[in-house]
N, C-alpha and C. Protein backbone atom coordinates (compact mmCIF):
# COMPACT_ATOMS: atom_id res chain seq x y z
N UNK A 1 13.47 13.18 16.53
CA UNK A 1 14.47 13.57 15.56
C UNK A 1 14.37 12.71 14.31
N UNK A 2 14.42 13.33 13.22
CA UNK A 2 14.36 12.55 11.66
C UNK A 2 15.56 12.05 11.83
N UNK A 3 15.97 11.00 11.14
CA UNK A 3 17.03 10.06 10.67
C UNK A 3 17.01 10.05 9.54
N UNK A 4 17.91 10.02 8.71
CA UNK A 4 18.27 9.64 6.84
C UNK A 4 17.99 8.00 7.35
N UNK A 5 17.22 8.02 5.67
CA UNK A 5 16.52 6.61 5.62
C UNK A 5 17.40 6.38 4.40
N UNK A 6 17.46 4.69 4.54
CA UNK A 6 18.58 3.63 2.94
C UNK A 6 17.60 2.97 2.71
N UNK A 7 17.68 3.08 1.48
CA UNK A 7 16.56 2.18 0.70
C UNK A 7 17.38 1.07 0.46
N UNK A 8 16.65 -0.56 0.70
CA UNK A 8 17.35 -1.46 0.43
C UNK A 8 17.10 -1.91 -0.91
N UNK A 9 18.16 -2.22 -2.10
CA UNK A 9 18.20 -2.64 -3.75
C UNK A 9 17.22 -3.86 -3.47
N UNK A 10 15.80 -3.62 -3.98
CA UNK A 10 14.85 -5.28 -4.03
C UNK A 10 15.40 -6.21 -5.23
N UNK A 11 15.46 -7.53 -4.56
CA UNK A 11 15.58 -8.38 -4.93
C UNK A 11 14.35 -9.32 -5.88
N UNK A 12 14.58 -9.99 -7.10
CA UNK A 12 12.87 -11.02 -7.15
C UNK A 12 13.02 -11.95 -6.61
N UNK A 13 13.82 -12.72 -5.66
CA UNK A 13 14.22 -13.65 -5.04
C UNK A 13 13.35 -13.67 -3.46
N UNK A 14 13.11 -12.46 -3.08
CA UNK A 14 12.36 -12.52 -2.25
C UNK A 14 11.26 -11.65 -1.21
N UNK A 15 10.35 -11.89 -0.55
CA UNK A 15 8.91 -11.89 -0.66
C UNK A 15 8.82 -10.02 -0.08
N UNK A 16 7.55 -9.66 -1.02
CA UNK A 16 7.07 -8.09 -0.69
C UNK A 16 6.20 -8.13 0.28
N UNK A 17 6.18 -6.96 0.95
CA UNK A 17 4.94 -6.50 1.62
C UNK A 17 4.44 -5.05 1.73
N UNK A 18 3.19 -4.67 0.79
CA UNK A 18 3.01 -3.24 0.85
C UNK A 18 2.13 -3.27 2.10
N UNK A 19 2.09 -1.86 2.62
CA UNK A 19 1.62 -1.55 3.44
C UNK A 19 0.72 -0.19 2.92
N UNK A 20 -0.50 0.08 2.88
CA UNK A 20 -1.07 0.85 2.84
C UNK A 20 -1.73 1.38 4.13
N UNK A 21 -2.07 3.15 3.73
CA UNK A 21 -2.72 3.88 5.02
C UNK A 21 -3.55 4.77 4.39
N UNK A 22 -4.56 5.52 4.98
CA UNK A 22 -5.07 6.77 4.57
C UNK A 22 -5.89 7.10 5.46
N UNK A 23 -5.78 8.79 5.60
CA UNK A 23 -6.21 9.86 6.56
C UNK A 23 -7.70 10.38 5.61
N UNK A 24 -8.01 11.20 6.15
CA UNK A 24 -9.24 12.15 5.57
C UNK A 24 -8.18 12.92 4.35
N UNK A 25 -7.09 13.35 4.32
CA UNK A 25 -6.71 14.07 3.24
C UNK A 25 -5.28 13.81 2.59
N UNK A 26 -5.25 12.27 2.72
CA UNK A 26 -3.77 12.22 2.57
C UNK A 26 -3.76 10.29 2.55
N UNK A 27 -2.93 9.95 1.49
CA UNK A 27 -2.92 8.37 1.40
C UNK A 27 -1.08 8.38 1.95
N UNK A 28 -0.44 6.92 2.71
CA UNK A 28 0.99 6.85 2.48
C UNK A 28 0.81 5.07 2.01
N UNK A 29 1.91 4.92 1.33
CA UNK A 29 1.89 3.80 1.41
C UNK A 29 3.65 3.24 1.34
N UNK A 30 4.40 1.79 1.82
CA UNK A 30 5.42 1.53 2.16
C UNK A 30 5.81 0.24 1.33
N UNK A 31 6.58 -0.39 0.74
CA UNK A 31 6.81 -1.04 0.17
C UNK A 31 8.45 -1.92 1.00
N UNK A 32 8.06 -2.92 1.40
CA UNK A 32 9.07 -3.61 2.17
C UNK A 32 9.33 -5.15 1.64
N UNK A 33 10.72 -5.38 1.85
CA UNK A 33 11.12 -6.78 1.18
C UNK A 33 11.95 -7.33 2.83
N UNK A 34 11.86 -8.58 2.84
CA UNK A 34 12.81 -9.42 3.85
C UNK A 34 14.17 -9.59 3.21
N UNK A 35 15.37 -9.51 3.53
CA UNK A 35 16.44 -9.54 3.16
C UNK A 35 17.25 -10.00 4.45
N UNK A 36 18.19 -11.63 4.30
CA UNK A 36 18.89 -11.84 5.45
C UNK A 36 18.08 -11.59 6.40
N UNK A 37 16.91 -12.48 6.59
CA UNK A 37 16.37 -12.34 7.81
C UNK A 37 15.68 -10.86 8.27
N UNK A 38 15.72 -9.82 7.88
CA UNK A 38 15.50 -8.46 8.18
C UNK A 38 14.75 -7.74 7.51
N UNK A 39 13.62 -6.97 7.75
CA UNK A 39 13.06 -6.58 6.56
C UNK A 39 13.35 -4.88 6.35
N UNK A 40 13.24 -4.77 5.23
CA UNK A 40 14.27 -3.79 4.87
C UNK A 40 13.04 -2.77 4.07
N UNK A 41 12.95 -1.28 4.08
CA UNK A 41 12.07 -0.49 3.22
C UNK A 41 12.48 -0.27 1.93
N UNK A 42 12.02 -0.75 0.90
CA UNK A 42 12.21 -0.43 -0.65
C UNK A 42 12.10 1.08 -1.19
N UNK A 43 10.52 1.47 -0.65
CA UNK A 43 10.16 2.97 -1.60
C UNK A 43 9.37 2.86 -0.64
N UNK A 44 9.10 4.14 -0.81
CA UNK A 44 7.78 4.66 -0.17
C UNK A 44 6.97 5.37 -0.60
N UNK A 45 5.79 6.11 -0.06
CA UNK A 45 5.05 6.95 -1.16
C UNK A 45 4.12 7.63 -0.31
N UNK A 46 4.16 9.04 -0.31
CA UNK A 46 2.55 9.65 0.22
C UNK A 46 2.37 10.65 -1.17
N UNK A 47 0.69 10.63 -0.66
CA UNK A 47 -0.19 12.36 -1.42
C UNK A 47 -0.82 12.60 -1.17
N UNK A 48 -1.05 13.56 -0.94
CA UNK A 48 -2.01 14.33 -0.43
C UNK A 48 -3.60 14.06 -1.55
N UNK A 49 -4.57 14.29 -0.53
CA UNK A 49 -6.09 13.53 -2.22
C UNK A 49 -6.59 14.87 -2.49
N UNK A 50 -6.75 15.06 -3.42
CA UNK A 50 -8.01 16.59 -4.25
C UNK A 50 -8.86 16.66 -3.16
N UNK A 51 -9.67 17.61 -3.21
CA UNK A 51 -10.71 17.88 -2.50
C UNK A 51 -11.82 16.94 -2.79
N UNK A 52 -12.13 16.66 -3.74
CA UNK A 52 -12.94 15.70 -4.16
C UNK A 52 -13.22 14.51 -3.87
N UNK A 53 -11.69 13.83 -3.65
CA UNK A 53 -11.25 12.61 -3.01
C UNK A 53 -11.62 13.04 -1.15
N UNK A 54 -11.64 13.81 -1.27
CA UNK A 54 -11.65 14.18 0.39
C UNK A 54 -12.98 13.50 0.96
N UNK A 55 -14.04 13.54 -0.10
CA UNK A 55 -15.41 12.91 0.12
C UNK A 55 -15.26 11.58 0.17
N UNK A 56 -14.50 10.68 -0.31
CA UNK A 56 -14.39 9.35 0.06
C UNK A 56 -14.34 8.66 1.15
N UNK A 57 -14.85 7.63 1.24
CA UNK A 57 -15.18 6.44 2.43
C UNK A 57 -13.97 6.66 2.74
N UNK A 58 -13.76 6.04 3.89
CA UNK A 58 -12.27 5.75 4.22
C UNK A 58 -11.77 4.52 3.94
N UNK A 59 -12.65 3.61 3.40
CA UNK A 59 -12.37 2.29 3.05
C UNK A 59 -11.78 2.45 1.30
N UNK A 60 -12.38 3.23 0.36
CA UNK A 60 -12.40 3.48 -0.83
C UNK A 60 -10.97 4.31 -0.74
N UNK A 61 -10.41 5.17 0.36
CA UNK A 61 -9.23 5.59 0.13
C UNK A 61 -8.38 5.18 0.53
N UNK A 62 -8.45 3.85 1.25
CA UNK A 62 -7.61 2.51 1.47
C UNK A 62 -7.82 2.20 0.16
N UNK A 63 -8.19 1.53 -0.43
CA UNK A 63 -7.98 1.04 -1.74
C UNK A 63 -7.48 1.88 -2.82
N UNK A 64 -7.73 3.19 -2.87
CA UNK A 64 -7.04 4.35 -3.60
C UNK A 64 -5.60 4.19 -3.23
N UNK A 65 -5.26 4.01 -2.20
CA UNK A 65 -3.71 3.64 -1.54
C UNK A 65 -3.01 2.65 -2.31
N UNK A 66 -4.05 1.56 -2.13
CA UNK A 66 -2.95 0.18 -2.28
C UNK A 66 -3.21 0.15 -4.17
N UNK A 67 -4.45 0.73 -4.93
CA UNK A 67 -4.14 0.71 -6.49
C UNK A 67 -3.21 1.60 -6.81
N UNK A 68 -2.88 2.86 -5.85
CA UNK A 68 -1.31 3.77 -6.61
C UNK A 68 -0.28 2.94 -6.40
N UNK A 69 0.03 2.03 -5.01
CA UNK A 69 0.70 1.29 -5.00
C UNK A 69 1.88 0.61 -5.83
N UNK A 70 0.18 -0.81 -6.09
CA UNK A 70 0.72 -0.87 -6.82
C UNK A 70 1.22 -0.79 -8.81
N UNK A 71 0.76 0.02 -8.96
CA UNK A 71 0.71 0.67 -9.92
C UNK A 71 1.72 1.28 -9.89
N UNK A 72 2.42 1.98 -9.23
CA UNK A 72 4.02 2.63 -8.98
C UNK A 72 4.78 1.59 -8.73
N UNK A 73 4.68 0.31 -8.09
CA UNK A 73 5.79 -0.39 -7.91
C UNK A 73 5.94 -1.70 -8.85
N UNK A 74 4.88 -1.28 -9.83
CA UNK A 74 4.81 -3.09 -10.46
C UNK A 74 6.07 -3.70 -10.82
N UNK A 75 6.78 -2.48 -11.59
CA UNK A 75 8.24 -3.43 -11.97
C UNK A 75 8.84 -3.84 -10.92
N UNK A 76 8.63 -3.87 -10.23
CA UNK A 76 9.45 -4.60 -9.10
C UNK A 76 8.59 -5.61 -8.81
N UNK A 77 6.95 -5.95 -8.09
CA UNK A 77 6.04 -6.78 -8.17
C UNK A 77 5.94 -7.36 -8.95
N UNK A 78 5.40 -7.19 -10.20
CA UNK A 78 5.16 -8.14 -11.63
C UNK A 78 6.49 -9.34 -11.64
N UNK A 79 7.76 -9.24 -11.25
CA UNK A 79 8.76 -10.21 -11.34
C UNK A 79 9.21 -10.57 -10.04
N UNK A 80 8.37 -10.57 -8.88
CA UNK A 80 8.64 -11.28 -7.89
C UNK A 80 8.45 -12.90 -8.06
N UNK A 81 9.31 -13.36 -7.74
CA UNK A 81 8.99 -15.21 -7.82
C UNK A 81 8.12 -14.94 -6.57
N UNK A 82 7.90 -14.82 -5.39
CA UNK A 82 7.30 -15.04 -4.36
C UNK A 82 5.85 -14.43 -4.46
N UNK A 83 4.95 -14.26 -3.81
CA UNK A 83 3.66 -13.88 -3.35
C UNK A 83 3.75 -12.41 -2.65
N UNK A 84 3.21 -11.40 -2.98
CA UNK A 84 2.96 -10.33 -2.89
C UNK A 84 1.62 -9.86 -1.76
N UNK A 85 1.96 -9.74 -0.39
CA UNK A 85 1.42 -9.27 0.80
C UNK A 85 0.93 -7.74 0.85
N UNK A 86 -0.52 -7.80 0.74
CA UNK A 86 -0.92 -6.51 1.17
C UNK A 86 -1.35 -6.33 2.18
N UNK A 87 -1.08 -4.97 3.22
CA UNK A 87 -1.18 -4.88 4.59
C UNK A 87 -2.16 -3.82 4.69
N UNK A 88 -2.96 -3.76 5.24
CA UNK A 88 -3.79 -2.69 5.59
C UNK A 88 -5.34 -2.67 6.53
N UNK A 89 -5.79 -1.84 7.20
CA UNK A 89 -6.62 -1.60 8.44
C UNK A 89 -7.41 -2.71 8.09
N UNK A 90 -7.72 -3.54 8.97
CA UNK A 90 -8.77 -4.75 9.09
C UNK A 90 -10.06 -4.05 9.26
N UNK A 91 -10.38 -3.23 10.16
CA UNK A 91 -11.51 -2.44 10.31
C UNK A 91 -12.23 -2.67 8.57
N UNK A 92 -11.35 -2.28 7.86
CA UNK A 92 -11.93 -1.20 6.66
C UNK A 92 -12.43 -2.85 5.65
N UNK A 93 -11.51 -4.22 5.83
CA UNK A 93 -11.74 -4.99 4.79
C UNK A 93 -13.31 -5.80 5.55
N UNK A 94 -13.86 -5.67 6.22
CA UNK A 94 -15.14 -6.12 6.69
C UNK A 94 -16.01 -5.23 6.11
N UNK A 95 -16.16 -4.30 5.71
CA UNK A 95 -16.69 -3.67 4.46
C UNK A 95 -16.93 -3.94 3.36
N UNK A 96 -16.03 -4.86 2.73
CA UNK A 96 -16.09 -5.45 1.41
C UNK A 96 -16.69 -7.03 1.47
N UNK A 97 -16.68 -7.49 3.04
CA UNK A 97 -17.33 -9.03 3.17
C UNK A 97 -18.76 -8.32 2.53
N UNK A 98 -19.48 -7.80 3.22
CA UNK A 98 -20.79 -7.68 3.57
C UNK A 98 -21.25 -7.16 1.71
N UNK A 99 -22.56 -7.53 1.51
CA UNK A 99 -22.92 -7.39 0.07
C UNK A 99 -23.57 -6.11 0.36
N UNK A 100 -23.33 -5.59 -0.93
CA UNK A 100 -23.54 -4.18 -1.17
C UNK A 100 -25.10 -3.84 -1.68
N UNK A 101 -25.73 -2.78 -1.54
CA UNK A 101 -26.47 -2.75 -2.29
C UNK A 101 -26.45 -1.89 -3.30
N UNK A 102 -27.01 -2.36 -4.79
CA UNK A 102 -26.47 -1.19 -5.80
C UNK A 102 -27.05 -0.20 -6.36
N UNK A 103 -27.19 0.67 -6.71
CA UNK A 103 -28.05 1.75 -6.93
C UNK A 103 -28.15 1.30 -8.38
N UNK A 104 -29.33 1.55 -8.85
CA UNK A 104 -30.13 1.21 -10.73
C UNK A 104 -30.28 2.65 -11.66
């Protein structure tokens, strides 16, 4: 059963954590602050990707995730006093250790 969701009013007093995801045709991503001990959901966000985007790594549409992010939430990020936590599939950031090779 769905439940009505409350968005909690973010504070710059204290610390974010986005959470990014993405499917073969679809990015979500979650934006959460700690408040009184509790962490509370700010905004949220899905979309569906073009067909085009559909061809993307799945690592590249993890990162398509977390740049709409934050790009939709900066006014709230840009004036955090605290440090800004990004969350997302470990699988996918061992991809970006390893050196690439580049096409000329």
């Amino acid at each position: 059963m769905a439940e009505d969701v409350i968005l909690a009013i973010p504070t710059k007093e204290e610390r974010f954590i986005v959470e990014a995801d993405a499917s073969d045709r679809a990015i979500g991503t979650v934006l959460s602050q700690q408040q009184n001990g509790k962490w509370c959901l700010v905004a949220f966000m899905s979309k569906a990707l073009t067909v085009t985007k559909h061809n993307y790594k799945i690592y590249d549409k993890e990162l398509l995730a977390i740049m709409l992010a934050l790009s939709e939430w900066r006014h709230y990020l840009m004036g955090a006093t605290k440090d800004v936590e990004i969350w997302m599939d470990h699988q996918n950031l061992q991809y970006f250790q390893k050196p690439q090779k580049l096409n000329q």
